[in-house]
Protein backbone atom coordinates (compact mmCIF):
# COMPACT_ATOMS: atom_id res chain seq x y z
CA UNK A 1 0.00 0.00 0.00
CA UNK A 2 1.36 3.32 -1.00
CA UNK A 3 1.75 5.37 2.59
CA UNK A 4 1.85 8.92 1.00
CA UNK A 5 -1.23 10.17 -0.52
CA UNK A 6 -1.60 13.49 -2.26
CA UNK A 7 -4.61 16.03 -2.69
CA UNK A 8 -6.72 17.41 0.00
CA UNK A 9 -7.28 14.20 2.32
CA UNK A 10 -3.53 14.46 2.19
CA UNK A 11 -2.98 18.00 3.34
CA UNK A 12 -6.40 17.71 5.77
CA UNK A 13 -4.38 14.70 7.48
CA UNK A 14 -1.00 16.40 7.62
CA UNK A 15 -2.69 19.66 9.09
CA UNK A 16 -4.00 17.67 11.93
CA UNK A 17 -0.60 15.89 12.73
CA UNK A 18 1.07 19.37 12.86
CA UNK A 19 -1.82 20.99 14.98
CA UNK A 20 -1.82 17.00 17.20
CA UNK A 21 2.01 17.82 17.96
CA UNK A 22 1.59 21.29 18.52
CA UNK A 23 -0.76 19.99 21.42
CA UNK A 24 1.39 17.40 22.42
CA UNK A 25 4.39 19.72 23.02
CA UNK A 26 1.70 22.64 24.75
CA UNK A 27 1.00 19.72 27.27
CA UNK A 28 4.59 18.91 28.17
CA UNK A 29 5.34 15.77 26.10
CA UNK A 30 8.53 14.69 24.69
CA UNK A 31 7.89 14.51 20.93
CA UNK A 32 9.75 12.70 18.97
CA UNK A 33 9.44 11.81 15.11
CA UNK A 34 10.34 8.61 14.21
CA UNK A 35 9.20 6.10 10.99
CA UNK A 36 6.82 3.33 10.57
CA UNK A 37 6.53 1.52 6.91
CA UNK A 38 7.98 4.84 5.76
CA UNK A 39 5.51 7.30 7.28
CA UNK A 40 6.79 9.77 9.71
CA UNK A 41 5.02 9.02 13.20
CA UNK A 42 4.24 11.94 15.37
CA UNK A 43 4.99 10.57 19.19
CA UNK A 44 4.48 12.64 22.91
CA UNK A 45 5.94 10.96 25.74
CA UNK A 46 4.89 12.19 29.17
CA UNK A 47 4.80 10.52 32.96
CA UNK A 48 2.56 11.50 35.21
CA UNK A 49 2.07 10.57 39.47
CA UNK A 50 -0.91 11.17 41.29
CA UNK A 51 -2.02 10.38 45.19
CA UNK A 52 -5.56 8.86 43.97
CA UNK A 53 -3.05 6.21 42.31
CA UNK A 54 -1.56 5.76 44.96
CA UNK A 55 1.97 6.88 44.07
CA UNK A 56 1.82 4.83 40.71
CA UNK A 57 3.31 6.71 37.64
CA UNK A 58 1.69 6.65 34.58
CA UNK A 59 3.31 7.30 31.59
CA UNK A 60 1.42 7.93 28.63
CA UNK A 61 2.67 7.51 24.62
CA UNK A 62 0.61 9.09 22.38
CA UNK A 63 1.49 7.93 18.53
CA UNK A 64 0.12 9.09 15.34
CA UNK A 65 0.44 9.09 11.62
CA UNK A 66 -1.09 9.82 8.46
CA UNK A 67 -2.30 6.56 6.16
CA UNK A 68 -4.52 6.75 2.83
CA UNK A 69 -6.96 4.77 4.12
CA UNK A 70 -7.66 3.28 7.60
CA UNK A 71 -8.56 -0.68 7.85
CA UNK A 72 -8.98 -2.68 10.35
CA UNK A 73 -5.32 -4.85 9.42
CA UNK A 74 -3.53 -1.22 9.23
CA UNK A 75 -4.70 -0.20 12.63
CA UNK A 76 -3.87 -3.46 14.25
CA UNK A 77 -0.65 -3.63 13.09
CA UNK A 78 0.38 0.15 13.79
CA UNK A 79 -0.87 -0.75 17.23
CA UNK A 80 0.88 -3.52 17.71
CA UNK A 81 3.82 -1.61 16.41
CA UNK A 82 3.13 1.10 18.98
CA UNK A 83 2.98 -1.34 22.15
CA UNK A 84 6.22 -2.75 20.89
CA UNK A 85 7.74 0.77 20.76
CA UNK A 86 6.51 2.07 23.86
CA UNK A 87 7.51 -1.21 25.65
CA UNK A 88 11.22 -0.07 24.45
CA UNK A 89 11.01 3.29 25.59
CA UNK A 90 8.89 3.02 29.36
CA UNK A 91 11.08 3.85 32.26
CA UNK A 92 11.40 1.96 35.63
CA UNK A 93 10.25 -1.87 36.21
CA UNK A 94 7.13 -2.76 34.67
CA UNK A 95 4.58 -3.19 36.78
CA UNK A 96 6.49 -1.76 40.16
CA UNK A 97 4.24 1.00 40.79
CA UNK A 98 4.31 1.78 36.99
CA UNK A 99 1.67 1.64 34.38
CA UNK A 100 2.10 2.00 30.29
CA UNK A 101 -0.62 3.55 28.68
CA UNK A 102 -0.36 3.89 24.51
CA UNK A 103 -2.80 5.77 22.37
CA UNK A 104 -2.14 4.59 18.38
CA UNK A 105 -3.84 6.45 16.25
CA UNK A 106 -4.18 6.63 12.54
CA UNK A 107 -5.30 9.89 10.42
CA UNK A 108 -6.95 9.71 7.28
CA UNK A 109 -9.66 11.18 4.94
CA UNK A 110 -11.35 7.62 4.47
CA UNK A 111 -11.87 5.58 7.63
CA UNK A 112 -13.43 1.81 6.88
CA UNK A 113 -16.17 0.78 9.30
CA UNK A 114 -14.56 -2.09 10.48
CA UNK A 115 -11.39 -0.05 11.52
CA UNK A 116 -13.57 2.17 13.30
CA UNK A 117 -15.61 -0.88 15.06
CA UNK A 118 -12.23 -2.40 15.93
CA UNK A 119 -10.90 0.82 17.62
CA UNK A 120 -13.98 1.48 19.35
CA UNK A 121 -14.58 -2.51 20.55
CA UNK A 122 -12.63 -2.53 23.92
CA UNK A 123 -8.39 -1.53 25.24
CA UNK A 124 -5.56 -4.32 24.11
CA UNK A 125 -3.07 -5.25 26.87
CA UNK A 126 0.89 -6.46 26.30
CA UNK A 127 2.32 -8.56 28.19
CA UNK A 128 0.26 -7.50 31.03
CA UNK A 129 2.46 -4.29 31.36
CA UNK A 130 0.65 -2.07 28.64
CA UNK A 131 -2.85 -1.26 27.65
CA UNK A 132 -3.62 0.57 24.25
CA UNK A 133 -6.75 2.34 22.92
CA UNK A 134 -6.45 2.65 19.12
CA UNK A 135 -7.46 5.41 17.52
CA UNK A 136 -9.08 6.44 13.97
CA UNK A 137 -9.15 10.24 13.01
CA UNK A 138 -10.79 10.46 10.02
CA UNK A 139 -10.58 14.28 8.51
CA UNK A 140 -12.85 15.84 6.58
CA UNK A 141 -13.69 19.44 4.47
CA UNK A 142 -16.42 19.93 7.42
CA UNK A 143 -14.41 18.56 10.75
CA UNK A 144 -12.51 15.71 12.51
CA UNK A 145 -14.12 12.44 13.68
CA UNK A 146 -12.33 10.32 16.83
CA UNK A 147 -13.42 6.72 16.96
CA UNK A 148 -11.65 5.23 20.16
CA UNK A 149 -12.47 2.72 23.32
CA UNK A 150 -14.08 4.85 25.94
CA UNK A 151 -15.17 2.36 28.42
CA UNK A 152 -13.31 1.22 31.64
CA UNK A 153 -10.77 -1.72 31.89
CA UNK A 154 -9.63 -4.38 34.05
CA UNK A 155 -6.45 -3.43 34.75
CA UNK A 156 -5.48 0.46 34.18
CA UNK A 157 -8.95 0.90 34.71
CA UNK A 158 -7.75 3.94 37.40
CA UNK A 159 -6.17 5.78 34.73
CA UNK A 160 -9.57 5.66 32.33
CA UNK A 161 -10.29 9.52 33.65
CA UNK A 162 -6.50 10.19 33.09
CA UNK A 163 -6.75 8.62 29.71
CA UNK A 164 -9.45 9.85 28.26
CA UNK A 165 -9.04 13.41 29.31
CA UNK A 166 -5.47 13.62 27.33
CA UNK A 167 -7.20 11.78 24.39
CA UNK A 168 -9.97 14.74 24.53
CA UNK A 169 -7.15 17.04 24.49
CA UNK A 170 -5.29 15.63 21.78
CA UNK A 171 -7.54 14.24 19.59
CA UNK A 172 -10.44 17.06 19.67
């Protein structure tokens, strides 16, 4: 599949990412730029400690790139991708007091139902140690639609608030 599109859905997407890291960096990530199957992935790093978690840090990695078109295989394996990457780059002993949360998401013009279903179904763990909520942007002439897991989990399930107020704030 060829990664770089052109015409409008193009420069809609790559507005977003620039606007996505501008709000990444305004929040006090680490942003960092690295590649995945030759698209440029936008990435915000950030750690965060609270006394209602009872000391635990949480850091969060918040990945995104631009695709033609999102699909269900696409999204699965950029989030797998993501896990794998913010597995390499978490700090501290896994599960000591520390918790991984990852929010992959994919921008395009053309979203496919089923990728949106998928991102919307429920969180994926790693290893026990991470827990993802994918996430589909799909930009259009008229706005931006976010299709992502909103619902509490298992384990992390503290950090849903945390979660989903720094997806609301980076994926408006």
């Amino acid at each position: 599949m060829n990664q770089h599109a052109t015409g409008p859905t193009a420069d809609a997407a790559a507005t977003y990412l620039a606007a996505f890291q501008e709000r990444l960096t305004t929040d006090g990530c680490t942003v960092t730029s690295p590649h995945w199957n030759d698209s440029r992935v936008v990435i915000g790093c950030r750690a965060d400690r609270k006394a209602r978690w009872f000391g635990t840090k949480a850091e969060l990695f918040v990945f995104a790139t631009a695709v033609p078109t999102i699909d269900a295989a696409t999204l699965g394996a950029f989030t797998v991708w993501a896990m794998e990457y913010a597995k390499s780059l978490r700090g501290g002993i896994p599960g000591a007091r520390n918790a991984a949360l990852v929010l992959p998401a994919l921008v395009s013009g053309h979203v496919r139902p089923e990728a949106a279903r998928w991102a919307a179904q429920d969180a994926r763990i790693l290893d026990a140690t991470l827990i993802s909520r994918p996430v589909t942007v799909e930009t259009t002439p008229s706005g931006t639609h976010t299709t992502m897991y909103r619902g509490r989990t298992r384990w992390g399930g503290m950090f849903t608030n945390h979660v989903l107020e720094k997806a609301a704030l980076y994926f408006p």
